[in-house]
C-alpha atoms as a PDB file:
ATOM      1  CA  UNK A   1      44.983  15.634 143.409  1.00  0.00           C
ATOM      2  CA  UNK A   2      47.598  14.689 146.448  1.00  0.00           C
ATOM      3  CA  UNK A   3      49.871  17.818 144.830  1.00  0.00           C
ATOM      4  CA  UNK A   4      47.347  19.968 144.339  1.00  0.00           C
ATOM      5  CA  UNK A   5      45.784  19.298 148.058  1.00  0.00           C
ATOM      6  CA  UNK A   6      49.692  19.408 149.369  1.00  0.00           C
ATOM      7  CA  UNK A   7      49.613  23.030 147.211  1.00  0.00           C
ATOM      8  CA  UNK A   8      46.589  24.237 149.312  1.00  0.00           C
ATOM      9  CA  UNK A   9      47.827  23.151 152.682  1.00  0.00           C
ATOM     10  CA  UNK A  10      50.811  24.475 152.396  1.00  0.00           C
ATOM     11  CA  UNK A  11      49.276  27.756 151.293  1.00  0.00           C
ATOM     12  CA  UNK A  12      46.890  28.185 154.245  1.00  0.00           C
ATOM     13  CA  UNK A  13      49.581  27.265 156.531  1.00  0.00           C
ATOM     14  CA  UNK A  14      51.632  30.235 155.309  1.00  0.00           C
ATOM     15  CA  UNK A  15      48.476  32.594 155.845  1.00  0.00           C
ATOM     16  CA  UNK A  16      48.118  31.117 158.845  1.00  0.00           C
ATOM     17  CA  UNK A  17      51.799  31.741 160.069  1.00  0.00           C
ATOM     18  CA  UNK A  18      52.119  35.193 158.457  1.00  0.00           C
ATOM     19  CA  UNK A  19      48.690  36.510 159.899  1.00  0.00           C
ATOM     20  CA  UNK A  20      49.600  35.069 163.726  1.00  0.00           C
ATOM     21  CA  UNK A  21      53.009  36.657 163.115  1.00  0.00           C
ATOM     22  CA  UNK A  22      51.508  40.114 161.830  1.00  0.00           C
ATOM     23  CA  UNK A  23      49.305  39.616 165.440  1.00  0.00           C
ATOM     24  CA  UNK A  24      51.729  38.713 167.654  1.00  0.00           C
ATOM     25  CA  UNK A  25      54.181  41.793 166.520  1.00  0.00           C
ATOM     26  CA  UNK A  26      51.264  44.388 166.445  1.00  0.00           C
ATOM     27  CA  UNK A  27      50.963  43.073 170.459  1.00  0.00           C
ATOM     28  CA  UNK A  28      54.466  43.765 171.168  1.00  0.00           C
ATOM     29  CA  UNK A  29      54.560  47.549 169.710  1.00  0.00           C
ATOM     30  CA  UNK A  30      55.350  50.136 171.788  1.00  0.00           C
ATOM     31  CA  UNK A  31      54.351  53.764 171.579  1.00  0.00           C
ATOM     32  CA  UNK A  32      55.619  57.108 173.056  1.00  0.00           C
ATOM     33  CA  UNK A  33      52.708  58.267 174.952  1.00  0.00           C
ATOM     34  CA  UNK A  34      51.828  61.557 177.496  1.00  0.00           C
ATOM     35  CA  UNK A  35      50.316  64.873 177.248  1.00  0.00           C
ATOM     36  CA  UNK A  36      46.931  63.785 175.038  1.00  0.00           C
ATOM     37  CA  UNK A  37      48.266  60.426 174.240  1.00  0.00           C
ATOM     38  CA  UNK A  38      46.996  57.790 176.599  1.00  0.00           C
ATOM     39  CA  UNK A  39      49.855  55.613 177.844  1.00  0.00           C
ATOM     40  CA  UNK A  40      49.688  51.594 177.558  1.00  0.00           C
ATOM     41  CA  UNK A  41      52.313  48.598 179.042  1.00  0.00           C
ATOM     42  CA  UNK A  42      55.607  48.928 177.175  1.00  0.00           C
ATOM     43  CA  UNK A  43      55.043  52.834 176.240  1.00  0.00           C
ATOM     44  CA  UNK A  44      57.928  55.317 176.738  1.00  0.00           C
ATOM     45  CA  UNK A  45      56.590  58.569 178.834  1.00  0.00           C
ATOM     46  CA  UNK A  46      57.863  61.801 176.518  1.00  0.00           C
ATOM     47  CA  UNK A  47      55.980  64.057 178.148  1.00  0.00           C
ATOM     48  CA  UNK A  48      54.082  65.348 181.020  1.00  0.00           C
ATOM     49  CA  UNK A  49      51.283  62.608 181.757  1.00  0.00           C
ATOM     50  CA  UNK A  50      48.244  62.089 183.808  1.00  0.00           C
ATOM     51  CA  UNK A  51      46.914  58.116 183.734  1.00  0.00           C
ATOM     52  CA  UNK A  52      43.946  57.910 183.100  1.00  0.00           C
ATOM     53  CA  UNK A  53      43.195  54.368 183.648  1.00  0.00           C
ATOM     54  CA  UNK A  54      45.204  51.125 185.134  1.00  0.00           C
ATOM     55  CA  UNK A  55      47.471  48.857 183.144  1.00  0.00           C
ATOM     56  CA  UNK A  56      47.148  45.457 184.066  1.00  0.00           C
ATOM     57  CA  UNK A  57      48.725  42.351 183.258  1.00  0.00           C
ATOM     58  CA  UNK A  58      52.169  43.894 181.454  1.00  0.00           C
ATOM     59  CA  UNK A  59      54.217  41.548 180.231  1.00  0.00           C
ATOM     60  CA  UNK A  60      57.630  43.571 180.595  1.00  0.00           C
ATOM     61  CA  UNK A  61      58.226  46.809 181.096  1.00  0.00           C
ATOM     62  CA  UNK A  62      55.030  48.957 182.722  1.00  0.00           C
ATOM     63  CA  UNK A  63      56.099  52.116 181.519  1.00  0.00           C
ATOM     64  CA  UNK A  64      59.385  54.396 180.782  1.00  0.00           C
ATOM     65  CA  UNK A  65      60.039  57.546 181.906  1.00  0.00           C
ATOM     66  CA  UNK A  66      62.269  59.705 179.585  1.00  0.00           C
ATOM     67  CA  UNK A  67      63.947  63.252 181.246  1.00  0.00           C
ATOM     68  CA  UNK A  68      62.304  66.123 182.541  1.00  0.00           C
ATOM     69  CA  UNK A  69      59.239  64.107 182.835  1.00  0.00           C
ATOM     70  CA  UNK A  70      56.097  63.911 185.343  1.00  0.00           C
ATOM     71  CA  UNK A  71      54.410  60.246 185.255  1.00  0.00           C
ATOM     72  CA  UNK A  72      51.088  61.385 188.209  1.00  0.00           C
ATOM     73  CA  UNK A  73      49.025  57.960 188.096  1.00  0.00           C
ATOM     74  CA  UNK A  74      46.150  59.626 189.815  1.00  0.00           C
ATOM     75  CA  UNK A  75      46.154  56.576 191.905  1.00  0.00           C
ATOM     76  CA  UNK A  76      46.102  53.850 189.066  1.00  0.00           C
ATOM     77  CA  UNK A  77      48.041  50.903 189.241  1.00  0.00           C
ATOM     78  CA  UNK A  78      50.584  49.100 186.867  1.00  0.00           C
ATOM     79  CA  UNK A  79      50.593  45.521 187.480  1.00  0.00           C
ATOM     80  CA  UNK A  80      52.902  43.044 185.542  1.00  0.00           C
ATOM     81  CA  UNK A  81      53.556  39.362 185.422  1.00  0.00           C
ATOM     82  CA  UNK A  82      56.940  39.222 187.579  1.00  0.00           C
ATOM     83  CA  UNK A  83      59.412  40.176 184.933  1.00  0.00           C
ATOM     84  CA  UNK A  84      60.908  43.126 184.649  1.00  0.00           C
ATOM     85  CA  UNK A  85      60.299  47.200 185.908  1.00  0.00           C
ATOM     86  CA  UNK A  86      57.064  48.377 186.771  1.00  0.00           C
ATOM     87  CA  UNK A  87      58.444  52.059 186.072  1.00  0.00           C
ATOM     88  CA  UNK A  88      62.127  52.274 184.954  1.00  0.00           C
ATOM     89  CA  UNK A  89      63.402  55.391 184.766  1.00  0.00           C
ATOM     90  CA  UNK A  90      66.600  54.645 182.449  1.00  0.00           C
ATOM     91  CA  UNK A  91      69.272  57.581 181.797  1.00  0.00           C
ATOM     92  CA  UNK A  92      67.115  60.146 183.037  1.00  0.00           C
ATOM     93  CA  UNK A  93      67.936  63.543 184.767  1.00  0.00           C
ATOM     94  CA  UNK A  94      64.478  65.317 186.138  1.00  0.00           C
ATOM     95  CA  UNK A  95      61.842  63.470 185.801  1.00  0.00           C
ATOM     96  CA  UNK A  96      58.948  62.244 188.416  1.00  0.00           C
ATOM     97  CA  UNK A  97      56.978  59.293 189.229  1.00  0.00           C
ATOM     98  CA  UNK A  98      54.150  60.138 191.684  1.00  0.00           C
ATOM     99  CA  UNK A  99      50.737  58.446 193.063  1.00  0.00           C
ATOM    100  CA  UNK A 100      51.644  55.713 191.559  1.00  0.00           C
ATOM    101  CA  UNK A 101      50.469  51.766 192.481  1.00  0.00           C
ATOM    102  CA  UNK A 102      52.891  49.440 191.137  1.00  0.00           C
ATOM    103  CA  UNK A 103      52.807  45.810 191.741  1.00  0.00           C
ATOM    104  CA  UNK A 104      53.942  42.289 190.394  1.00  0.00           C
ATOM    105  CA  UNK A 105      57.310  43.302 188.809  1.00  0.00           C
ATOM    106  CA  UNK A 106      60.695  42.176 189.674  1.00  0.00           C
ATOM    107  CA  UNK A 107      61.318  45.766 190.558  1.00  0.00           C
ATOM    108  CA  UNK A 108      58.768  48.203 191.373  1.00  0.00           C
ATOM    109  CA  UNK A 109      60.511  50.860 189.881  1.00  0.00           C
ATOM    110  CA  UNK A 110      64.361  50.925 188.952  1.00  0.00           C
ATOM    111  CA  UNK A 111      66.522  53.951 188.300  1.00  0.00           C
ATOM    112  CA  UNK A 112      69.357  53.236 186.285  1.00  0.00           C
ATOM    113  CA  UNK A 113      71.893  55.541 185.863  1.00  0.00           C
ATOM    114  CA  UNK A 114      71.144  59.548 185.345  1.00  0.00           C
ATOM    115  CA  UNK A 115      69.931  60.951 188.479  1.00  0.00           C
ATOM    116  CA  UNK A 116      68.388  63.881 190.062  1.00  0.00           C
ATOM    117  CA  UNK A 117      64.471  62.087 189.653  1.00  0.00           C
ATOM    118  CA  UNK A 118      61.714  62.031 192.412  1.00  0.00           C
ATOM    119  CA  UNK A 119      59.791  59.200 193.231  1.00  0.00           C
ATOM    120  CA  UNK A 120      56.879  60.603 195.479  1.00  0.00           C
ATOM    121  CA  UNK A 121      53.811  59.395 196.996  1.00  0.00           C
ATOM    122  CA  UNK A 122      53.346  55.834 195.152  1.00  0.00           C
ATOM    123  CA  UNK A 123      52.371  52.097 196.950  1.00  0.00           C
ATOM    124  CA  UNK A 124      54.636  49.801 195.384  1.00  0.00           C
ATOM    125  CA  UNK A 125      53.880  46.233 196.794  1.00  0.00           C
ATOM    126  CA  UNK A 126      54.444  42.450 196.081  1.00  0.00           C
ATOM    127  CA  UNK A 127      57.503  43.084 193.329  1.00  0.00           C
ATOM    128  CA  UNK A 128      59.586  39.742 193.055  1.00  0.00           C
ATOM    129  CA  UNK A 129      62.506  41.204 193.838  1.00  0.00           C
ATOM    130  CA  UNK A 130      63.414  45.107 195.041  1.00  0.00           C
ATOM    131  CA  UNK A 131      60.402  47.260 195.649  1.00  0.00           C
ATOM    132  CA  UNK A 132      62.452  50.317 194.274  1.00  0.00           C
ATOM    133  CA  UNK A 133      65.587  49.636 192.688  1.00  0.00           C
ATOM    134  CA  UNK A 134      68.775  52.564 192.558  1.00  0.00           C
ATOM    135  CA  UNK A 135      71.297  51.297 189.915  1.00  0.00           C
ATOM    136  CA  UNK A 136      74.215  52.205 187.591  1.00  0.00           C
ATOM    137  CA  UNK A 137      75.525  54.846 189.895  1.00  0.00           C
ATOM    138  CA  UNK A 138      72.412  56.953 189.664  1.00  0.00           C
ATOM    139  CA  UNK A 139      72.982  59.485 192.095  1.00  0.00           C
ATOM    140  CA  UNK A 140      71.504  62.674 193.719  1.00  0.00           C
ATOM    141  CA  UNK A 141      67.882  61.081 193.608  1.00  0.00           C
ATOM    142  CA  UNK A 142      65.034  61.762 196.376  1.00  0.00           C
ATOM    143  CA  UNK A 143      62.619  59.074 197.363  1.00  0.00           C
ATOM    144  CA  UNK A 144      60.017  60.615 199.688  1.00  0.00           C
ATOM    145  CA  UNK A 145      56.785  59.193 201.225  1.00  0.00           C
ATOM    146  CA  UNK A 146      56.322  56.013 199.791  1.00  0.00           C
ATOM    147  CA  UNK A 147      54.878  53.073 200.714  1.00  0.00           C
ATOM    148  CA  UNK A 148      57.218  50.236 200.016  1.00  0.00           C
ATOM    149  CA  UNK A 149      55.277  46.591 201.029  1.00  0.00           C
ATOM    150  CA  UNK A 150      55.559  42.625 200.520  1.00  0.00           C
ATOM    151  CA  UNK A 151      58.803  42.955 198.428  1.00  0.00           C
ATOM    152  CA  UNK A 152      60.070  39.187 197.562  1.00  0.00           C
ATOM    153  CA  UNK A 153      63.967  40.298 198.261  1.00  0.00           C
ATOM    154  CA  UNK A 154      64.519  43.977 199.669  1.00  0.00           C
ATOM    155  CA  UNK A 155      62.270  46.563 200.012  1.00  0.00           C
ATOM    156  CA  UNK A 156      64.348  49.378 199.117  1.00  0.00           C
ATOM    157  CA  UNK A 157      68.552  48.888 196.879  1.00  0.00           C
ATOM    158  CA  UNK A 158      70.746  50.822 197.170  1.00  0.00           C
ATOM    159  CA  UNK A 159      73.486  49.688 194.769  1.00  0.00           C
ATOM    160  CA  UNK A 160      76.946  50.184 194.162  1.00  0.00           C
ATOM    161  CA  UNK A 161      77.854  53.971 192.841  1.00  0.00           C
ATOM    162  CA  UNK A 162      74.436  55.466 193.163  1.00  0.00           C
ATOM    163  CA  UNK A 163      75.758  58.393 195.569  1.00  0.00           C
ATOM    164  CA  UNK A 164      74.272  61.210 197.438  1.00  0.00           C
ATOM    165  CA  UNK A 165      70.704  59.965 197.041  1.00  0.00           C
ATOM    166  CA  UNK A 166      67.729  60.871 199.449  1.00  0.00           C
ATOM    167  CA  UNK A 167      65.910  58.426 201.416  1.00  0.00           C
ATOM    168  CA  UNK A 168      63.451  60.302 203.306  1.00  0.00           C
ATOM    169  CA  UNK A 169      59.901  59.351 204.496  1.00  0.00           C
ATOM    170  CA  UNK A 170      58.853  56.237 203.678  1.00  0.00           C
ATOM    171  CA  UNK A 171      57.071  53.223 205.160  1.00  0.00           C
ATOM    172  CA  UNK A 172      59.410  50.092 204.129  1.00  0.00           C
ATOM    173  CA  UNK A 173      57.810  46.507 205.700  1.00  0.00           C
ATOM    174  CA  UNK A 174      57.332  43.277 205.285  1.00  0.00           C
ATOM    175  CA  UNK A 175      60.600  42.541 202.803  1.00  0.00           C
ATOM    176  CA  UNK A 176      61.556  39.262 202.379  1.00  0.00           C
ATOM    177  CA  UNK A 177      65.117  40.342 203.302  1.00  0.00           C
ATOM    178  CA  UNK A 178      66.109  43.474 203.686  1.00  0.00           C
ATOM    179  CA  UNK A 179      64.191  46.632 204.171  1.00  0.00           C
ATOM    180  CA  UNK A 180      66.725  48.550 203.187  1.00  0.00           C
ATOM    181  CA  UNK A 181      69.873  47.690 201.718  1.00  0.00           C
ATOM    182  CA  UNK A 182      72.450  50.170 201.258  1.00  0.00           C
ATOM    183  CA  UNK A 183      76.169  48.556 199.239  1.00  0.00           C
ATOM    184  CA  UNK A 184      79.087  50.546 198.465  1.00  0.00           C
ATOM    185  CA  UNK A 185      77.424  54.502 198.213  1.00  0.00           C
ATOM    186  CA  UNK A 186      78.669  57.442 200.109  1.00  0.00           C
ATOM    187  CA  UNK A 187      76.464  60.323 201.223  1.00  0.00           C
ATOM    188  CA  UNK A 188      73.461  59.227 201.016  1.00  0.00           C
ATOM    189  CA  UNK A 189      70.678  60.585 203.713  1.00  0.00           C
ATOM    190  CA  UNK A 190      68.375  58.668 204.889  1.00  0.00           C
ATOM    191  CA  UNK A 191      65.389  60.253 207.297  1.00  0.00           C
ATOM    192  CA  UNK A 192      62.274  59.957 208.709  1.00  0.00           C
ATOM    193  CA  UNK A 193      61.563  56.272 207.309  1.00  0.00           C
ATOM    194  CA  UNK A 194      59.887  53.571 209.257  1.00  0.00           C
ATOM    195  CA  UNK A 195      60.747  49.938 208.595  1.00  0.00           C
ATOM    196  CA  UNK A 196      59.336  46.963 209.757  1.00  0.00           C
ATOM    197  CA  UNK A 197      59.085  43.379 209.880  1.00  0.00           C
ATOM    198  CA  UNK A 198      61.755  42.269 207.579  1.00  0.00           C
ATOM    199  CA  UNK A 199      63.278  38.800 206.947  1.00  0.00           C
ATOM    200  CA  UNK A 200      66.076  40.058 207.873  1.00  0.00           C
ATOM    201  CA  UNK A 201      67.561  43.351 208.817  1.00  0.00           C
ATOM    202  CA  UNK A 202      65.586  46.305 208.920  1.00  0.00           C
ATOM    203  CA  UNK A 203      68.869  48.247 207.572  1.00  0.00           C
ATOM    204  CA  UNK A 204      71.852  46.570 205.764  1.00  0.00           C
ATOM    205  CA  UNK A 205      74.531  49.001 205.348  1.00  0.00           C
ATOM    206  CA  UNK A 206      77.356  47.087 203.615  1.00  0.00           C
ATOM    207  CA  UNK A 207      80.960  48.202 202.338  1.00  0.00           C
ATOM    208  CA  UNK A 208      79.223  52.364 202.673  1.00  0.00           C
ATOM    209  CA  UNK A 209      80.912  55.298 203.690  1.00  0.00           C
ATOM    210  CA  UNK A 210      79.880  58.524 205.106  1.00  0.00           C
ATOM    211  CA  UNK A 211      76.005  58.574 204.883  1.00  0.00           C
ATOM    212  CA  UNK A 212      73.723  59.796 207.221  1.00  0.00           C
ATOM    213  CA  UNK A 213      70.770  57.934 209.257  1.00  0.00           C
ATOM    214  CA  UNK A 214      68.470  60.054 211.261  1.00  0.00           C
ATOM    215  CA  UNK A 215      64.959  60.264 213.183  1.00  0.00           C
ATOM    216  CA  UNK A 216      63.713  56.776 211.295  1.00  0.00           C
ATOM    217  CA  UNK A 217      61.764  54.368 213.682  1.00  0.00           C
ATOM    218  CA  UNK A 218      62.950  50.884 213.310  1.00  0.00           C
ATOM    219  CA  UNK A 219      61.215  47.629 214.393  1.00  0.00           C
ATOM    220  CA  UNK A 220      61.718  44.081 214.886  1.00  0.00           C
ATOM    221  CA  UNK A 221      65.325  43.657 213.358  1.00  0.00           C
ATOM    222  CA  UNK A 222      68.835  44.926 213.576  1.00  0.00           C
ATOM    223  CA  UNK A 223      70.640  47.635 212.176  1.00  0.00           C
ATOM    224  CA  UNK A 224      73.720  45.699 210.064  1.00  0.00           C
ATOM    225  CA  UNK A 225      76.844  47.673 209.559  1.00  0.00           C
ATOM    226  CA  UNK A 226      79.542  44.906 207.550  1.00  0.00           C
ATOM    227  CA  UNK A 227      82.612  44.984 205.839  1.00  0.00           C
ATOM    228  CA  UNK A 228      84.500  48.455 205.319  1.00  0.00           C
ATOM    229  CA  UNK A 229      81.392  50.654 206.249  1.00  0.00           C
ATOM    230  CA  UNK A 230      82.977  53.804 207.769  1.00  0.00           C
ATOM    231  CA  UNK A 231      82.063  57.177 208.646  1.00  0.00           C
ATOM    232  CA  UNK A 232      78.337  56.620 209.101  1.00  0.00           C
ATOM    233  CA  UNK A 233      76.121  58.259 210.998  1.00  0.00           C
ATOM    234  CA  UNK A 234      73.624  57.706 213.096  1.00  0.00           C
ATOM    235  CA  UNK A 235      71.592  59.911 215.039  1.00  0.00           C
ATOM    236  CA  UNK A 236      67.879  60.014 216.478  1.00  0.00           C
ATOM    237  CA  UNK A 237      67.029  56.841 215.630  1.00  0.00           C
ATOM    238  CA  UNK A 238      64.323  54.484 217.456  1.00  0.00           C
ATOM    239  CA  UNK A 239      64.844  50.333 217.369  1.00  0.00           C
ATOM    240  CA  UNK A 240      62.410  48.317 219.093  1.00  0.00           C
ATOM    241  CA  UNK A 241      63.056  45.147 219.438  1.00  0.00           C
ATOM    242  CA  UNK A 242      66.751  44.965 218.131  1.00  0.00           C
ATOM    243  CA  UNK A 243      70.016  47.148 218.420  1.00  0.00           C
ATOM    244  CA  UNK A 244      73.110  47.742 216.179  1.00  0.00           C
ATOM    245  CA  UNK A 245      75.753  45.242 214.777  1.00  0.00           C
ATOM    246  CA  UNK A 246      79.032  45.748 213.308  1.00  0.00           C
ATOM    247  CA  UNK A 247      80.842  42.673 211.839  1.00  0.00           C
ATOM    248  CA  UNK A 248      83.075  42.033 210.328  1.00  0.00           C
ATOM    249  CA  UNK A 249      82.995  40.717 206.205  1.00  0.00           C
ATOM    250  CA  UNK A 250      84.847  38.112 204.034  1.00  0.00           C
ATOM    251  CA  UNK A 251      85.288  39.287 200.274  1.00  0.00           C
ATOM    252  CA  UNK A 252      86.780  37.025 197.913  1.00  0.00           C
ATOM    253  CA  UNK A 253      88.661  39.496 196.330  1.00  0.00           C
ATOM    254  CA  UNK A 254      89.004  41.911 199.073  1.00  0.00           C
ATOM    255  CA  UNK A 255      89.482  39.448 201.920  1.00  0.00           C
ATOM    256  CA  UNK A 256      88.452  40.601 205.379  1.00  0.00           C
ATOM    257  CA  UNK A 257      87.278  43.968 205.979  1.00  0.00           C
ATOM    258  CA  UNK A 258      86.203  45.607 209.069  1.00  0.00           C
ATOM    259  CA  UNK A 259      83.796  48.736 210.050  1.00  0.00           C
ATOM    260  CA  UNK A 260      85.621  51.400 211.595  1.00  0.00           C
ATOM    261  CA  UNK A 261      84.671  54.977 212.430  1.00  0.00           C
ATOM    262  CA  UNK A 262      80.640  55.131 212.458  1.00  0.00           C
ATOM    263  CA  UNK A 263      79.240  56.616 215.121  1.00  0.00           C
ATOM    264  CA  UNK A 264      75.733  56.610 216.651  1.00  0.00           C
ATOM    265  CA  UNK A 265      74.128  59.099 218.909  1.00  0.00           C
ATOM    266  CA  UNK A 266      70.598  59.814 221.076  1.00  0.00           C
ATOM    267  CA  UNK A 267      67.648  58.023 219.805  1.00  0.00           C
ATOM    268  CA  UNK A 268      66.702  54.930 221.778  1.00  0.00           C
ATOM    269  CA  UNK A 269      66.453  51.182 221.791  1.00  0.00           C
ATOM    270  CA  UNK A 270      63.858  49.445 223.307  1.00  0.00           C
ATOM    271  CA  UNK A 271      63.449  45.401 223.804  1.00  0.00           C
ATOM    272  CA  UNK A 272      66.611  44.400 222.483  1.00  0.00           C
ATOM    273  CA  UNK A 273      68.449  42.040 224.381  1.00  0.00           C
ATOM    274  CA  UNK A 274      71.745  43.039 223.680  1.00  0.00           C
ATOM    275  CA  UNK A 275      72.048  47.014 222.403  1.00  0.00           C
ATOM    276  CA  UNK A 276      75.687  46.910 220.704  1.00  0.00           C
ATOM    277  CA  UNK A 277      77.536  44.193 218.883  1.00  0.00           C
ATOM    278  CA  UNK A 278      81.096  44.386 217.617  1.00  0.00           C
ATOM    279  CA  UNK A 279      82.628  41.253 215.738  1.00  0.00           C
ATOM    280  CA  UNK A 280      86.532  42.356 214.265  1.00  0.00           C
ATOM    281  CA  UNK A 281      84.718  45.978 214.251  1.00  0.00           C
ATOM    282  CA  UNK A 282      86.854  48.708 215.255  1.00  0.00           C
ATOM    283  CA  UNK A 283      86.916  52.577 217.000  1.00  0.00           C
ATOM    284  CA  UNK A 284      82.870  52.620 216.708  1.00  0.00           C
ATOM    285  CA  UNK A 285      81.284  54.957 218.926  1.00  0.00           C
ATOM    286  CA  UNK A 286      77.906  54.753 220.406  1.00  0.00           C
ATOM    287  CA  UNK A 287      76.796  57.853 223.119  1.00  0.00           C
ATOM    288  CA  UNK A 288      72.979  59.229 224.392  1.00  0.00           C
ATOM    289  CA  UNK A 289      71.137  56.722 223.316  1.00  0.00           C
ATOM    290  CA  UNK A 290      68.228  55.969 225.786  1.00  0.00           C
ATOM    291  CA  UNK A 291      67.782  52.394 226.547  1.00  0.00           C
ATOM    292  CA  UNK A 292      66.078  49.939 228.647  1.00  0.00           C
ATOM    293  CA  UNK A 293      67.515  46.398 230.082  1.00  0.00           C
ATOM    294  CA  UNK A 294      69.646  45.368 227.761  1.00  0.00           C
ATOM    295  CA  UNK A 295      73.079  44.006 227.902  1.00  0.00           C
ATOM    296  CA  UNK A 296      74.916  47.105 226.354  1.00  0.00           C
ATOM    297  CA  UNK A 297      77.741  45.996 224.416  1.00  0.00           C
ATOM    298  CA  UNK A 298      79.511  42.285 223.484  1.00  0.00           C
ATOM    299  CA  UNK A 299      82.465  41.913 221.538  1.00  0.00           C
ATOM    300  CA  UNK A 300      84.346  39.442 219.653  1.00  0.00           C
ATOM    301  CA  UNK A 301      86.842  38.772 217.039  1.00  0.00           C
ATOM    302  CA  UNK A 302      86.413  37.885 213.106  1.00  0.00           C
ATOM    303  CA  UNK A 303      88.525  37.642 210.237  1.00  0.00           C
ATOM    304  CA  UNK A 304      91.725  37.267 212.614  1.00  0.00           C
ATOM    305  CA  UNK A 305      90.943  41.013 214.454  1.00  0.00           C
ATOM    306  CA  UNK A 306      89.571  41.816 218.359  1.00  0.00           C
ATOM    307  CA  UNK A 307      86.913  44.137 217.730  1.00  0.00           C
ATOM    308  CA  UNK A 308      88.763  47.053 219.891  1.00  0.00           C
ATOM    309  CA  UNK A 309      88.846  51.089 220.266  1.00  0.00           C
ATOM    310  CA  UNK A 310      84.592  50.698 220.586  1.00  0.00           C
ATOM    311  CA  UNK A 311      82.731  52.376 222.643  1.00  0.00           C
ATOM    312  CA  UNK A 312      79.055  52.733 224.231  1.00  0.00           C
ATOM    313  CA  UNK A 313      77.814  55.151 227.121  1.00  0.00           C
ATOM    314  CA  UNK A 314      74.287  55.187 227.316  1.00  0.00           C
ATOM    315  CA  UNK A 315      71.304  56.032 229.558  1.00  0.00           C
ATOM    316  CA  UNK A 316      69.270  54.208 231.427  1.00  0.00           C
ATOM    317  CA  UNK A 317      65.080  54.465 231.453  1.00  0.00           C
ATOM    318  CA  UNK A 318      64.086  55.457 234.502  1.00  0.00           C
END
């Protein structure tokens, strides 16, 4: 009786682990979905899509968007569990995430690699880490009128390699850190944005050559040019409440490096205390920017250099 019971046991234990198995897989399935196939957390966008309803609660991914592709949510949201892309647009030349609502990812959305994609008109709010994530060197990519809110580390990254990408637009606020973090790209444009109350500094442009900052409004924190950063522009812009700094940067590989050759023109800062800072920066050039009482330049050295060659002519409110 003990051997045959022992028999039985063992038996519905098997069913037991085979049919939670069978469930637990089935969950974990993902589908291609668009055009007349509704799309569900985990699915890879083949084609043209319209959502038709919100996904809520994914447990990875949201959704993937393959080339040539238009993801419209029609306003729906994607919400996940803190882990991994709400949209990731992986490899992709083309495609288009619009009207979009994507929350409570690590990263809002994330294009790796490819380039040449849209992001357009979405809310993407209370990600973990980056609200919208540029990656592997994707390049040539336009971000335009976005809402970008409550990110847990930067609104808006920039990483290294992804070149030549559009910034133009968009409402960045409330980051943790950064609003916007630009590190090691070249020619990237970035226009029209507002940013506001970061943890840190509304714009980090770090080790970034030759990209272009115009005509955003910028509030409560500074513009941070560091390390190598040369041959930035910036022009029309509007701070309240901070000014510029370039500083100086220790690498451990690289050791010191300094920012040299960006210049900044017209605009204005308002309700900074001090407009221009220069630590170990060098042959900087600020002129035509409209200011109001603040100090207009300090200098000092880092990493072993006098920050020399800068300098600032502005104007005065009347």
């Amino acid at each position: 009786m003990r051997l045959g019971f022992a028999r039985v046991t063992a038996l519905a234990c098997t069913a037991s682990s085979w049919i939670l198995l069978v469930f637990l897989t089935g969950a974990a399935v993902a589908h291609d979905c668009g055009g007349d196939a509704s799309c569900s957390c985990g699915d890879t966008v083949r084609s043209d899509t319209t959502l038709d309803q919100d996904l809520v609660g994914c447990a990875g991914t949201g959704l993937r968007v393959r080339s040539g592709v238009l993801l419209d949510c029609d306003g729906h949201t994607i919400t996940g569990r803190g882990t991994a892309e709400g949209v990731l647009v992986d490899t992709a030349a083309g495609a288009e995430v619009r009207n979009c609502r994507i929350g409570g990812f690590s990263r809002g959305v994330r294009l790796r690699a490819g380039g040449m994609n849209v992001v357009d008109g979405n809310e993407i709010f209370a990600n973990q880490n980056y609200g919208i994530e540029l990656a592997v060197a994707t390049a040539g990519n336009l971000l335009r009128g976005n809402l970008v809110r409550d990110s847990g580390d930067e609104g808006i990254h920039v990483g290294t390699g992804a070149d030549a990408n559009q910034i133009v637009d968009n409402q960045i606020v409330r980051s943790h850190a950064e609003n916007l973090y630009l590190l090691k790209v070249r020619g990237c444009t970035v226009t029209g944005n507002t940013l506001s109350g970061s943890g840190a500094a509304a714009m980090y442009v770090k080790d970034s050559d030759d990209n272009s900052f115009a005509s955003n409004t910028i509030e409560d924190r500074i513009v941070h040019v560091r390390g190598s950063s040369s041959g930035n522009v910036f022009t029309d812009n509007e701070l309240h409440g901070a000014g510029f700094v370039f500083q100086a940067y220790h690498d451990d590989s690289l050791g010191w490096t300094f920012p040299h050759g960006n210049q900044v023109s017209d605009g204005s800062i308002v309700g900074a205390d001090t407009c221009f800072r220069f630590a170990g920066a060098y042959d900087n050039h600020a002129q035509g920017v409209v200011v109001d009482a603040c100090r207009a330049s300090a200098s000092s050295a880092l990493g072993g250099r006098a920050a020399t060659g800068n300098s600032v002519v502005l104007e005065r409110m009347r």
